[in-house]
Protein backbone atom coordinates (compact mmCIF):
# COMPACT_ATOMS: atom_id res chain seq x y z
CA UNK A 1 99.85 119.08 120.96
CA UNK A 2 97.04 116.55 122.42
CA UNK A 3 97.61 113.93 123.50
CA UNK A 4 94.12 112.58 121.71
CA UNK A 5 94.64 113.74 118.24
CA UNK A 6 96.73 109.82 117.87
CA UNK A 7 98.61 110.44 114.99
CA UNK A 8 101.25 108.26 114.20
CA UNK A 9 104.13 108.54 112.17
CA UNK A 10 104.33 112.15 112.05
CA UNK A 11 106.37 114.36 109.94
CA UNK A 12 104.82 117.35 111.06
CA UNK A 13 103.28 119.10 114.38
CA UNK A 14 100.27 120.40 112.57
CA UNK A 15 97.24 118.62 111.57
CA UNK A 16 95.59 119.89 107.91
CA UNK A 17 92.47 121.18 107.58
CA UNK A 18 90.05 118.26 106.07
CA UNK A 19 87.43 118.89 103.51
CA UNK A 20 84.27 116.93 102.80
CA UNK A 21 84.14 113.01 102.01
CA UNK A 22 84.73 111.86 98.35
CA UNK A 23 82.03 110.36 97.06
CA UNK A 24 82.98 106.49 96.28
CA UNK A 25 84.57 105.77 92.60
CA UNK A 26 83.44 103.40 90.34
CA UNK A 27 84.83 99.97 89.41
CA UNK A 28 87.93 100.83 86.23
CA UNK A 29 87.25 99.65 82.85
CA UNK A 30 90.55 101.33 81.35
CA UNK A 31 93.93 102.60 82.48
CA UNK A 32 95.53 105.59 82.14
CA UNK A 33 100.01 105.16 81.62
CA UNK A 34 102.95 107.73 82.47
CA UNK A 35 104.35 109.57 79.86
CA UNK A 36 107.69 111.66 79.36
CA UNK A 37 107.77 114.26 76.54
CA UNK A 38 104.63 113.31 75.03
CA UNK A 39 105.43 109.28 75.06
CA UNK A 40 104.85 106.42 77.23
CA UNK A 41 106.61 105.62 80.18
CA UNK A 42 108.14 101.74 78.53
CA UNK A 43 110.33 100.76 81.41
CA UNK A 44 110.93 101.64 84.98
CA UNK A 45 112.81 104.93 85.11
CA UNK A 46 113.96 106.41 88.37
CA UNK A 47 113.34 109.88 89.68
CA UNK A 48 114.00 111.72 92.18
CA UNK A 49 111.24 111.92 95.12
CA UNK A 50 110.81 114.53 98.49
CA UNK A 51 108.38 113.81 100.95
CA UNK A 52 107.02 117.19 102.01
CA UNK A 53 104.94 115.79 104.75
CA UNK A 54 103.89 112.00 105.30
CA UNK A 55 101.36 110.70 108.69
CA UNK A 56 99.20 108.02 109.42
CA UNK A 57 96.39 109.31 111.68
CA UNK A 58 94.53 107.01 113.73
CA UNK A 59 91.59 108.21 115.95
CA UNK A 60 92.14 106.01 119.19
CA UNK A 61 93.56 108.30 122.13
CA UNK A 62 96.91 108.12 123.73
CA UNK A 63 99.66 107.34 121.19
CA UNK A 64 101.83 109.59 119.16
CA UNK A 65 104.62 108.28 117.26
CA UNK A 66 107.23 111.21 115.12
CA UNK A 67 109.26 110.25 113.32
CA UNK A 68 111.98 112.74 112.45
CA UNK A 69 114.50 111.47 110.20
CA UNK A 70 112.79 110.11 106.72
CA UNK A 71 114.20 109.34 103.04
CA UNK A 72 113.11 107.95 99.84
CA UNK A 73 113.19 106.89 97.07
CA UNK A 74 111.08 106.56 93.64
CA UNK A 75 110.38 105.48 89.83
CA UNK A 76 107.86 105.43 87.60
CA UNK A 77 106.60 102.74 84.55
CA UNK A 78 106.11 100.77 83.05
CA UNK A 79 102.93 101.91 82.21
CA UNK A 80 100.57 102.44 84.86
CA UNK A 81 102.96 101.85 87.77
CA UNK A 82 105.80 102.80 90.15
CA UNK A 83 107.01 102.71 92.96
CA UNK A 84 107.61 104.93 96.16
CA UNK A 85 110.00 103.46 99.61
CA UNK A 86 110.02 105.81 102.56
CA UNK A 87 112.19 105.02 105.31
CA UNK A 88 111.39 106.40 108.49
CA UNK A 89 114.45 106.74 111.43
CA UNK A 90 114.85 108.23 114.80
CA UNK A 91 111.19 107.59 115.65
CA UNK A 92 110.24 107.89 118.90
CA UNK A 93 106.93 106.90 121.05
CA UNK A 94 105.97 109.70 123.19
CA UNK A 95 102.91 108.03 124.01
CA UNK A 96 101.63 105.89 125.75
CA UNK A 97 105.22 105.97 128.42
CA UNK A 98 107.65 103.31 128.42
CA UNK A 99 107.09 101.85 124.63
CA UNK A 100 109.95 102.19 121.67
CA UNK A 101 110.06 101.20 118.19
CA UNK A 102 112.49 98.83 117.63
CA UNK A 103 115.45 99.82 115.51
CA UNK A 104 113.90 103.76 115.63
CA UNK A 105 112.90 103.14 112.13
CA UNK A 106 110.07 102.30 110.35
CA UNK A 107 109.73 101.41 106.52
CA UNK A 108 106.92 101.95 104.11
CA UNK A 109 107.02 100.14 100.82
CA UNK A 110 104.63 100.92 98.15
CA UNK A 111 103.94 100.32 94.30
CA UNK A 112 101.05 102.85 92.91
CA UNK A 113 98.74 102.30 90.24
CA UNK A 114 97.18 105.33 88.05
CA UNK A 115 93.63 105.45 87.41
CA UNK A 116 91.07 107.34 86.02
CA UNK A 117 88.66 108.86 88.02
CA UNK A 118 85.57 106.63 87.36
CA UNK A 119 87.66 104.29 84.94
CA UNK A 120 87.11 106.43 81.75
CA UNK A 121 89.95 107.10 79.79
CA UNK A 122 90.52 111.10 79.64
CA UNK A 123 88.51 111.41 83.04
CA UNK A 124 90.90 112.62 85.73
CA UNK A 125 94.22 110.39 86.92
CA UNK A 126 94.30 109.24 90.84
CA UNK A 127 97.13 107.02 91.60
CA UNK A 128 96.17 103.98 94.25
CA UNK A 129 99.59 103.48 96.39
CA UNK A 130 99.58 99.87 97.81
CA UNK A 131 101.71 97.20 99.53
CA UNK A 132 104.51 96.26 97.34
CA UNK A 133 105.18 92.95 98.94
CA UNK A 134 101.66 91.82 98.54
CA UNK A 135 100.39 93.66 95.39
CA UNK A 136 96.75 93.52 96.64
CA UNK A 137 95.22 96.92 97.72
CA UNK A 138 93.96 95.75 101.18
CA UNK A 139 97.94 93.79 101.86
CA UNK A 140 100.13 94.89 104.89
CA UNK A 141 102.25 97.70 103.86
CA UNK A 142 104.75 97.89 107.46
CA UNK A 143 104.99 96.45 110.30
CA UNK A 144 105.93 98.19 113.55
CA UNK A 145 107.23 96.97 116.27
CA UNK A 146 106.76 98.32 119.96
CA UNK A 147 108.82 97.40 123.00
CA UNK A 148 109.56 97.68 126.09
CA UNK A 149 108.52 95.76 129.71
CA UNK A 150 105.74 98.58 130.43
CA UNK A 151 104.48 99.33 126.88
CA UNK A 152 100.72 98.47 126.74
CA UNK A 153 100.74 98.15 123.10
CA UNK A 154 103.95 96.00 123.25
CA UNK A 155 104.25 93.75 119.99
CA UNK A 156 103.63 93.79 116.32
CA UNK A 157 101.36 96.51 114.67
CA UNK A 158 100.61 96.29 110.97
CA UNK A 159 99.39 98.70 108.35
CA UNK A 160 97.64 97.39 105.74
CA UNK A 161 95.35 98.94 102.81
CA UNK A 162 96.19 101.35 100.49
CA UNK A 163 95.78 105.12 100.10
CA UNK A 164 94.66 107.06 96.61
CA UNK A 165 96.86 110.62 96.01
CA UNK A 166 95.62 113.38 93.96
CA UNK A 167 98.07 114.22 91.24
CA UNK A 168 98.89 117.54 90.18
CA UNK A 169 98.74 117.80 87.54
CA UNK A 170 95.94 115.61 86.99
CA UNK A 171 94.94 115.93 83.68
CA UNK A 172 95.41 113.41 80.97
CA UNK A 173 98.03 114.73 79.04
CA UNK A 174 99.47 117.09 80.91
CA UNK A 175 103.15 117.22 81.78
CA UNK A 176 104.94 119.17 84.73
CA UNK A 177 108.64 119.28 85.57
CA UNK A 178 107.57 118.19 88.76
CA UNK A 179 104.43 116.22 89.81
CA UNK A 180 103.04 116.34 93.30
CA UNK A 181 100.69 113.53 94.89
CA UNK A 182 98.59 114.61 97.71
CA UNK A 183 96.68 111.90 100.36
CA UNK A 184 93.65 113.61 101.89
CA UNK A 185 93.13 111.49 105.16
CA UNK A 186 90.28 110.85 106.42
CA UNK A 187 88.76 113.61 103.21
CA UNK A 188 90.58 110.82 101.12
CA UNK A 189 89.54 109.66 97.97
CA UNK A 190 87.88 105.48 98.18
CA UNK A 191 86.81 103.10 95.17
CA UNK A 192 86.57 99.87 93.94
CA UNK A 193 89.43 99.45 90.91
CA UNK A 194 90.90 96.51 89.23
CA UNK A 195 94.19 95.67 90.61
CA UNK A 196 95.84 95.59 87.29
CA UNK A 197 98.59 93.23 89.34
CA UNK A 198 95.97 90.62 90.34
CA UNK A 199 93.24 91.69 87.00
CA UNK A 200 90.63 91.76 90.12
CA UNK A 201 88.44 94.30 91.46
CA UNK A 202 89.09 95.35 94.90
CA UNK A 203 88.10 98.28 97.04
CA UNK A 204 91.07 100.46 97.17
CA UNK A 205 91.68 103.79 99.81
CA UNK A 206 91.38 102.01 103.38
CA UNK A 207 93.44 101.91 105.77
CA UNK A 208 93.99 99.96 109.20
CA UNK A 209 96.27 100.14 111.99
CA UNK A 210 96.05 97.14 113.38
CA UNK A 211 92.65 96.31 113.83
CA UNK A 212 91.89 100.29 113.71
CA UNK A 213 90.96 102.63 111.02
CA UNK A 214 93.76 104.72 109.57
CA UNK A 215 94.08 108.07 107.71
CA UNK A 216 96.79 109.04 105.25
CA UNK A 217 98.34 112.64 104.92
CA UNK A 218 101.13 114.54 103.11
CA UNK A 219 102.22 115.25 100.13
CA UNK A 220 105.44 113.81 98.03
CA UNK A 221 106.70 115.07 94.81
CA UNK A 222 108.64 113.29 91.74
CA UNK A 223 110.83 114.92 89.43
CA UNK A 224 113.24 113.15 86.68
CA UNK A 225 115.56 116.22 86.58
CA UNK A 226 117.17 118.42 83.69
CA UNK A 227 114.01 120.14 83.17
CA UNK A 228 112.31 117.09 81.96
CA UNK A 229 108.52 117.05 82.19
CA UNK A 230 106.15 114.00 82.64
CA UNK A 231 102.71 113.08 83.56
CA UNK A 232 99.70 110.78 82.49
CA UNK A 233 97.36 110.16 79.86
């Protein structure tokens, strides 16, 4: 693997194959809900999540950070929202030389929003996953924190922004036993949306490392179990 391809946070040893630029989304005038067997999601319901793949890209040279031990967990509602935690253990920086992470681990704390596409109901559903702690789309969603006496990028690192998944499947109405959300890195999906937390407009779908740009990838699924099927409208 290069040592210039910088990804961090990495899941997986192979990078995916990126597709053109989303053009920007309009500002949302309504939102879309979760539903279970044809009604809304009311209250917070847990399911059961797998993260098939999950990395942060960044495109400054010399550091890669895997991660090989993750977990997580999930819900979804009321409404609009849930929430995804994915805990990140064993990490290790093999570059640059002589930086850790301390603990090994590294934890990733997100509530998601659905939307439709351009903020017309029936249009198709993105979900916008943000920092929980800060409920804004641009807040810090980890912190890292590298050590060690010869690490050049000793200290601190957040992550802030948010990223917006691709549902599948992604039409209003439409139920699956299990529903997938993909992030598209640097092909990602970006918009301006109101923040249904805050009931202000911000630009969601950016993210920084630090004072760097940031890319998103993977995929993570959801499932409620006993053949139970949900989705959005």
């Amino acid at each position: 693997m290069s040592s210039r391809s910088g990804r961090l946070l990495s899941t997986l040893t192979t990078v995916i194959a990126l597709g053109a630029v989303a053009a920007p989304l309009a500002a949302a005038e309504e939102t879309p809900h979760f539903i279970k067997g044809g009604l809304e999601v009311a209250k917070e319901t847990e399911v059961k999540s797998a993260v098939h793949s999950f990395f942060i890209k960044t495109p400054f040279d010399n550091m890669l950070v895997l991660c090989p031990g993750v977990k997580s967990k999930a819900s979804i509602g009321a409404k609009w929202k849930s929430k995804l935690t994915v805990e990140f253990s064993e990490c290790m920086v093999t570059e640059p030389a002589g930086c850790t992470i301390a603990g090994g681990k590294v934890n990733i704390q997100m509530i998601d929003q659905l939307v439709y596409a351009k903020g017309k109901k029936g249009e198709e559903l993105y979900d916008i996953f943000f920092s929980e702690a800060h409920k804004t789309f641009a807040g810090v969603l980890a912190e890292i924190k590298f050590e060690g006496a010869e690490c050049v990028i000793a200290g601190v690192k957040p992550i802030t922004g948010s990223a917006i998944a691709l549902p599948s499947p992604n039409k209003p109405g439409e139920e699956a036993e299990k529903v997938t959300f993909k992030f598209g890195g640097e092909a990602g999906l970006t918009g301006k949306y109101v923040n249904q937390e805050n009931k202000k407009e911000e630009t969601a779908g950016t993210l920084k490392f630090g004072a760097n740009p940031a890319f998103l990838y993977g995929e993570v699924s959801l499932e409620i179990g006993e053949k139970e099927t949900f989705g959005g409208e």
